[in-house]
N, C-alpha and C. Protein backbone atom coordinates (compact mmCIF):
# COMPACT_ATOMS: atom_id res chain seq x y z
N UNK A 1 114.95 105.53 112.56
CA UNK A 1 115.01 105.00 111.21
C UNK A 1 115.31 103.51 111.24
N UNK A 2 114.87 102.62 110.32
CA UNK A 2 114.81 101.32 110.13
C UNK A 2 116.02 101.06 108.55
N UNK A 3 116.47 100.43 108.94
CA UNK A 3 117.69 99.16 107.26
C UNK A 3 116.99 98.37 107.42
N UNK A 4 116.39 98.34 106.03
CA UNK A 4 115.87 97.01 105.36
C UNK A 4 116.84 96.42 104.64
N UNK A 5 117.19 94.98 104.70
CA UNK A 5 118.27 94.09 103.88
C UNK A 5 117.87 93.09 103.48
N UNK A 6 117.63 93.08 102.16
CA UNK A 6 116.66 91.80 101.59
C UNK A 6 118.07 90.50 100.71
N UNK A 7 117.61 89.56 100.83
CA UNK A 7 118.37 88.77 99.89
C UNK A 7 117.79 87.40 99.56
N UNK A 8 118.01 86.79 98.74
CA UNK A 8 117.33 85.48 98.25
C UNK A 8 116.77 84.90 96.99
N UNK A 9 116.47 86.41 96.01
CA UNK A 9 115.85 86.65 94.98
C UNK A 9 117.37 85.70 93.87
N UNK A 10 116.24 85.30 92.38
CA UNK A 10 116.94 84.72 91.78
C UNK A 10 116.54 84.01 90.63
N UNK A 11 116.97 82.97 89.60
CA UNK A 11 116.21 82.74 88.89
C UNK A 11 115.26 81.34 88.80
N UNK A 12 114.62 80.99 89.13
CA UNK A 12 114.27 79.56 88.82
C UNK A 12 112.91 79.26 87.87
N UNK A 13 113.12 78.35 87.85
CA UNK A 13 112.05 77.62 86.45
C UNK A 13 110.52 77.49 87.38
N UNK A 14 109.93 77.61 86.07
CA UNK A 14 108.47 77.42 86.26
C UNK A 14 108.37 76.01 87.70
N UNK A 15 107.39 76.48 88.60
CA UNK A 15 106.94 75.28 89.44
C UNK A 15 108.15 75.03 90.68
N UNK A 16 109.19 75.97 90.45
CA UNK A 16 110.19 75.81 91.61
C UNK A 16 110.50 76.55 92.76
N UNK A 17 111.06 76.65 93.48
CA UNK A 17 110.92 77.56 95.11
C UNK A 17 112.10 78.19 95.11
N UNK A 18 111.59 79.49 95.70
CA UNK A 18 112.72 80.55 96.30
C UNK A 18 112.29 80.78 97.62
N UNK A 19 113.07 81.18 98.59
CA UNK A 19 113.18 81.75 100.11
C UNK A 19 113.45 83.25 99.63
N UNK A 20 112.95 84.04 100.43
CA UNK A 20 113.40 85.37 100.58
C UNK A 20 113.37 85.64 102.09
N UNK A 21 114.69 86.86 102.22
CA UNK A 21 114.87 86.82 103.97
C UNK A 21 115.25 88.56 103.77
N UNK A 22 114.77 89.00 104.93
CA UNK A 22 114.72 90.51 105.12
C UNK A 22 115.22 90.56 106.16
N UNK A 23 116.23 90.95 107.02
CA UNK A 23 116.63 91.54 107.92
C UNK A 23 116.33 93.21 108.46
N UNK A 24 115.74 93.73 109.46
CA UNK A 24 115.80 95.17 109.90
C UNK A 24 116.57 95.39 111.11
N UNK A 25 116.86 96.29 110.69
CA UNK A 25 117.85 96.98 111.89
C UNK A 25 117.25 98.60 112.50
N UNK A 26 117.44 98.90 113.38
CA UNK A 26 116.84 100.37 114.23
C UNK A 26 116.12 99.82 115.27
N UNK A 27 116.22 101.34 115.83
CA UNK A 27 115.56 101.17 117.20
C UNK A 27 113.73 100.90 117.05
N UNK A 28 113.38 99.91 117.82
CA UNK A 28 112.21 99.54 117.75
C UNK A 28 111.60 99.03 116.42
N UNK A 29 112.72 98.52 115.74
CA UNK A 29 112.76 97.25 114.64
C UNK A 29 111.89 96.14 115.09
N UNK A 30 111.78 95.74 116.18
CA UNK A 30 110.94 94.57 116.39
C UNK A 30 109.48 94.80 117.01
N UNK A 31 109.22 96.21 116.79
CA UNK A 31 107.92 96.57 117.31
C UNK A 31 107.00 96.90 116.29
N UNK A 32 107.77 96.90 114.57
CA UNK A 32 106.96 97.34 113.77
C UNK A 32 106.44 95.75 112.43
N UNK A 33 105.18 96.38 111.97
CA UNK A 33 105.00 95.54 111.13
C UNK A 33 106.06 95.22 110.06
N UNK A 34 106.07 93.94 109.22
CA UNK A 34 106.78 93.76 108.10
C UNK A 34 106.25 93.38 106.92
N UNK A 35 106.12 93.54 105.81
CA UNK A 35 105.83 93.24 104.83
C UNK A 35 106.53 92.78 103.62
N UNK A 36 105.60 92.25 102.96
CA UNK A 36 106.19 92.03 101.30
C UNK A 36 105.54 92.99 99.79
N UNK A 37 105.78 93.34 99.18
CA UNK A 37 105.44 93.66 97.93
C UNK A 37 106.35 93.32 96.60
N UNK A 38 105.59 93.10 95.56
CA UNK A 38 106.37 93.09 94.37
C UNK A 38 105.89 94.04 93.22
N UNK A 39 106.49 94.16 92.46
CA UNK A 39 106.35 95.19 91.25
C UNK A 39 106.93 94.98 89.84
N UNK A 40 106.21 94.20 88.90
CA UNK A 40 106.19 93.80 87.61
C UNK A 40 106.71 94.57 86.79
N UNK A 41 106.84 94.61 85.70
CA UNK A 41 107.01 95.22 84.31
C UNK A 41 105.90 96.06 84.13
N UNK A 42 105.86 97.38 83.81
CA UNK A 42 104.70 97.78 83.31
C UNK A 42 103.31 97.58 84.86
N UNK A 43 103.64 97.66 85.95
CA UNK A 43 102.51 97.17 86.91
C UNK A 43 102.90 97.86 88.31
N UNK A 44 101.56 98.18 88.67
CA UNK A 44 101.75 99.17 89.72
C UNK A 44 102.66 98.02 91.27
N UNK A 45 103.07 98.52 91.96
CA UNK A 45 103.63 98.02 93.19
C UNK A 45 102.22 97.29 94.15
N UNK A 46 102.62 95.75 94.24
CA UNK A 46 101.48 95.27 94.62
C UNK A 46 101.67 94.60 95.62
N UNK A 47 100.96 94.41 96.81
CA UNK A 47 100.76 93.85 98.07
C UNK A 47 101.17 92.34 98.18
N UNK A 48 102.05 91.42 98.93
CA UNK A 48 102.13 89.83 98.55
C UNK A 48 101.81 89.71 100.01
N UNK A 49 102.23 89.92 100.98
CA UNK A 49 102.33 89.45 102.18
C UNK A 49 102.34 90.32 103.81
N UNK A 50 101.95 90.12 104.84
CA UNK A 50 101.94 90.91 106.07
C UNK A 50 102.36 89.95 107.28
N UNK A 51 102.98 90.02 107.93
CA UNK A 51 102.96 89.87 109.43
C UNK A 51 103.08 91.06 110.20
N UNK A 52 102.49 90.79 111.61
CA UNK A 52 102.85 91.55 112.97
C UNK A 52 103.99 91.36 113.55
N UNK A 53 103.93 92.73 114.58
CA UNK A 53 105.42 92.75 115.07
C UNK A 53 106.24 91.76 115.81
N UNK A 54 105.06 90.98 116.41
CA UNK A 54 105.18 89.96 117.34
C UNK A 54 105.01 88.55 116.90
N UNK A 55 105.27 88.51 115.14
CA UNK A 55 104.79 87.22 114.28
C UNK A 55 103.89 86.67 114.27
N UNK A 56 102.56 87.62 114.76
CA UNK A 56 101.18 87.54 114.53
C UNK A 56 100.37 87.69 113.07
N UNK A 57 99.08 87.27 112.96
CA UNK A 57 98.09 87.53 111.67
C UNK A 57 99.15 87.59 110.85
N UNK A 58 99.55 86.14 110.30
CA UNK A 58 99.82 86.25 108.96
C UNK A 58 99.44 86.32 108.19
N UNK A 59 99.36 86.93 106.78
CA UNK A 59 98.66 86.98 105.95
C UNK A 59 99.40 87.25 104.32
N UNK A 60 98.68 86.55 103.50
CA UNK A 60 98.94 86.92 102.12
C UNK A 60 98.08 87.04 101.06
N UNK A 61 98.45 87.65 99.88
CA UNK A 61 97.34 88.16 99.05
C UNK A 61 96.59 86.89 98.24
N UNK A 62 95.67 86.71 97.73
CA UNK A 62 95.08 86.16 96.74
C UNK A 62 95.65 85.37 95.82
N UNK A 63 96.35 86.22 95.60
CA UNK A 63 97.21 85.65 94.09
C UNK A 63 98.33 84.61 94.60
N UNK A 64 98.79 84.99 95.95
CA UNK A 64 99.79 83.31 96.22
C UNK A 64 99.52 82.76 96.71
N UNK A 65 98.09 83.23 97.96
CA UNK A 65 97.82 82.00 98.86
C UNK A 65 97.60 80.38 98.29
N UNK A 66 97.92 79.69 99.44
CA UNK A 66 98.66 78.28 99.40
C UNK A 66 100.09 77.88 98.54
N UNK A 67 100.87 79.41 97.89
CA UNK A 67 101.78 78.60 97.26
C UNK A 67 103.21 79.57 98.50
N UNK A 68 102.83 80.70 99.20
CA UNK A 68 104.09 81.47 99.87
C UNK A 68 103.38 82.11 101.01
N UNK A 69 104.41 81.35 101.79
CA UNK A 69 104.47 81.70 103.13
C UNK A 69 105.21 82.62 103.95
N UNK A 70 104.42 83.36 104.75
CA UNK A 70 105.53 84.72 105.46
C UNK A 70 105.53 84.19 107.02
N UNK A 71 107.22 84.67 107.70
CA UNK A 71 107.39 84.13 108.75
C UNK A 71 108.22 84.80 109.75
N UNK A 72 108.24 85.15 110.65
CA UNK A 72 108.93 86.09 111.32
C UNK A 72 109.71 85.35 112.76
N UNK A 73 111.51 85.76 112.99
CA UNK A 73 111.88 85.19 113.67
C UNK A 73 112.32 87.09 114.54
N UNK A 74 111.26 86.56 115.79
CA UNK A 74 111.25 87.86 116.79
C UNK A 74 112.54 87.91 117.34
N UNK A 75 113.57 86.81 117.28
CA UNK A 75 115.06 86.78 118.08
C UNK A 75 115.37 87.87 117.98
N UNK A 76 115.56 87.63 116.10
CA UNK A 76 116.68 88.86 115.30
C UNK A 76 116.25 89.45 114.38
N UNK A 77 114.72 89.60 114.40
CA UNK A 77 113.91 90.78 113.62
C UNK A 77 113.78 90.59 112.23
N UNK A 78 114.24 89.38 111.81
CA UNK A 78 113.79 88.57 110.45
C UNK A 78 112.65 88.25 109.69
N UNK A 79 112.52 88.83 108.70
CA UNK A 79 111.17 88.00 107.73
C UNK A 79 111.41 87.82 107.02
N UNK A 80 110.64 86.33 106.78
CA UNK A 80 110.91 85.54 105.94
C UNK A 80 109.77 85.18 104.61
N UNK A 81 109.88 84.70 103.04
CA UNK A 81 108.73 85.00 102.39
C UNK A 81 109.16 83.03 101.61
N UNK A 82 108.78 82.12 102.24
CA UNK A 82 108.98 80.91 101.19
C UNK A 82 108.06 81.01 100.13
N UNK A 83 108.58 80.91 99.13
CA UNK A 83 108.01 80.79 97.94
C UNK A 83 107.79 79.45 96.85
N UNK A 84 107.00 78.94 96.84
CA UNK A 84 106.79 77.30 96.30
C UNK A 84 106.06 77.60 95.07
N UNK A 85 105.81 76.33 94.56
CA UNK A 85 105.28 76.40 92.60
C UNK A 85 105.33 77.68 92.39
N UNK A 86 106.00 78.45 92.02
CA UNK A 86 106.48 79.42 91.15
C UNK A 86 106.09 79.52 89.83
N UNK A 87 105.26 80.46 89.58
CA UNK A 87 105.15 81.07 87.63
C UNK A 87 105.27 81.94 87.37
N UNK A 88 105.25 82.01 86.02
CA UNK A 88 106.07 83.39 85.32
C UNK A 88 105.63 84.48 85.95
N UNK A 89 104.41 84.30 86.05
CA UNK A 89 103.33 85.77 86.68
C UNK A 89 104.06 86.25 88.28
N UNK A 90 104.87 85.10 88.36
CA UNK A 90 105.08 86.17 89.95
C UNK A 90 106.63 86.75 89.75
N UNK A 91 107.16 86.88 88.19
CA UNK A 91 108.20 87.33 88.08
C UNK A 91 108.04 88.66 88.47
N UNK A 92 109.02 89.60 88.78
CA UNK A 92 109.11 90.42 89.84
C UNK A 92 109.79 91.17 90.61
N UNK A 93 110.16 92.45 90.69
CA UNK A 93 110.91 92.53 91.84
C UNK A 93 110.20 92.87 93.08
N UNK A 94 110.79 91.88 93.82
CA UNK A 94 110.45 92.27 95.77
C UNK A 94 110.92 92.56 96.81
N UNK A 95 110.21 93.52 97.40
CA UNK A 95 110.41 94.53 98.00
C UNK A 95 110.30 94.23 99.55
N UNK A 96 111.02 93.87 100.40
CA UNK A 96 110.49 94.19 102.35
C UNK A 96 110.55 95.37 102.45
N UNK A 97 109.04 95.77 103.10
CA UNK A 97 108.56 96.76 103.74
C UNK A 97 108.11 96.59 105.03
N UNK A 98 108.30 97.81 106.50
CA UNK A 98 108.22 97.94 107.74
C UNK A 98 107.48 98.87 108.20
N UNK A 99 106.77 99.43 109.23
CA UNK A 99 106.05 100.16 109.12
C UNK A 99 105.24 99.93 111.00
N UNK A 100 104.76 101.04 111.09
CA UNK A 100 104.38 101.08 112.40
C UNK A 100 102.35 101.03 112.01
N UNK A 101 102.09 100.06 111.28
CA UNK A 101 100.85 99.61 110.77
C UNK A 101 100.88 98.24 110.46
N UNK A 102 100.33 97.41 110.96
CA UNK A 102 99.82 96.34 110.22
C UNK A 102 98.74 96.49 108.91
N UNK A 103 99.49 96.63 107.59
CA UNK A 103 98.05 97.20 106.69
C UNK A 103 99.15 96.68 105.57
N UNK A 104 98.07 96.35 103.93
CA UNK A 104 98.43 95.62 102.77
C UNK A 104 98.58 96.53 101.84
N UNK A 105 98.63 98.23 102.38
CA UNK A 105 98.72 99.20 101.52
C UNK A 105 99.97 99.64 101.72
N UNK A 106 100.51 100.15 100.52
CA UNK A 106 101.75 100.69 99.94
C UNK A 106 102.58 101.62 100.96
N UNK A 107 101.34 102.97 100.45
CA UNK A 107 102.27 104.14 101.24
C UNK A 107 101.68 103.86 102.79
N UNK A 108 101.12 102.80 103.60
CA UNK A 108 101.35 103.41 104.92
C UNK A 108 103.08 102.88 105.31
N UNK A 109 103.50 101.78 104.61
CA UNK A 109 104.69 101.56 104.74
C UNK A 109 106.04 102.55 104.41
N UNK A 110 106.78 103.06 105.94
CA UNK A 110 107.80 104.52 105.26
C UNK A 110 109.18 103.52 105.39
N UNK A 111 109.64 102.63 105.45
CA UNK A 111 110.77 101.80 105.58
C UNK A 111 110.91 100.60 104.32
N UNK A 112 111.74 101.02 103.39
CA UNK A 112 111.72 99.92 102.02
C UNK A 112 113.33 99.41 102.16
N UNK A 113 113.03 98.23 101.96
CA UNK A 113 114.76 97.68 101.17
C UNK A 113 115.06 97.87 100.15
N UNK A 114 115.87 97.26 99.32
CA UNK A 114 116.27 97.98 97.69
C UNK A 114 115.49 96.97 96.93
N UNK A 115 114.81 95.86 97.54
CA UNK A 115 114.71 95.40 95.96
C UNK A 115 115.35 93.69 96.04
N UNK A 116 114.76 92.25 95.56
CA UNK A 116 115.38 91.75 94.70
C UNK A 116 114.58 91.02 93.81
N UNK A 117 115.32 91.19 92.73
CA UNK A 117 114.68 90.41 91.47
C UNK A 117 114.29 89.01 91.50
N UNK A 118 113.58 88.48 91.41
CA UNK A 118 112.55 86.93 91.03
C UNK A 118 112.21 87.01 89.81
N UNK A 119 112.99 86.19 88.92
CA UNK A 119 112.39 85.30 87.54
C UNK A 119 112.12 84.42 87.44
N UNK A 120 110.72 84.09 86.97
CA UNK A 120 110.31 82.45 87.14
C UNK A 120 110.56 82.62 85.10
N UNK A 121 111.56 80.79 84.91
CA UNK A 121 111.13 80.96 83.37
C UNK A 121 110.13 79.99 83.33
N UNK A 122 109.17 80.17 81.91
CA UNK A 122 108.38 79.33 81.26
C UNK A 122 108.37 78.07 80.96
């Protein structure tokens, strides 16, 4: 079994930056993929971001590329999600997810953290 420990989430104004940082813990924590997702008001749970176990193929969805970056420190099994120009639309809560898949879908991921909230205001 994998602990996901997310923290970073918070409020800031339109056009401003948040960091988000995930820590995992368990055996063979650093062998599995990591991810990001967020989940709106009213909106299904949606894909933001992927790295490999080894801080390979980064990748992120559509909707943030060029504004958030995902980053993985293999030391101590960290991922990381910088988040730059910020808008309302990516208000949110987000989610690190782990998983023995590199993939941008939901349920192949069985390892979730709790959660933190991102409000961008208007």
């Amino acid at each position: 079994q994998l602990q996901l420990v997310e923290s970073g989430g918070g409020l800031v104004q339109d056009g401003g930056s948040l960091g988000l940082t995930c820590t995992a813990t368990g055996r063979d924590a650093s062998r599995y993929s990591m991810a990001w997702f967020r989940q709106a008001p009213g909106k299904e749970r949606e894909f933001v971001a992927v790295v490999k176990w080894n801080g390979g193929m980064p990748h992120v969805a559509d909707s943030v590329r060029g504004r958030f970056t995902i980053s993985r420190d293999n030391a101590d099994n960290t991922v990381y999600l910088q988040m730059n120009n910020l808008k309302p639309e990516d208000t949110a809560v987000y989610f690190c997810a782990s998983g023995n898949t590199y993939s941008t879908v939901r349920l192949d991921y069985p390892y979730w953290g709790q959660g933190t909230q991102v409000t961008v205001s208007a």
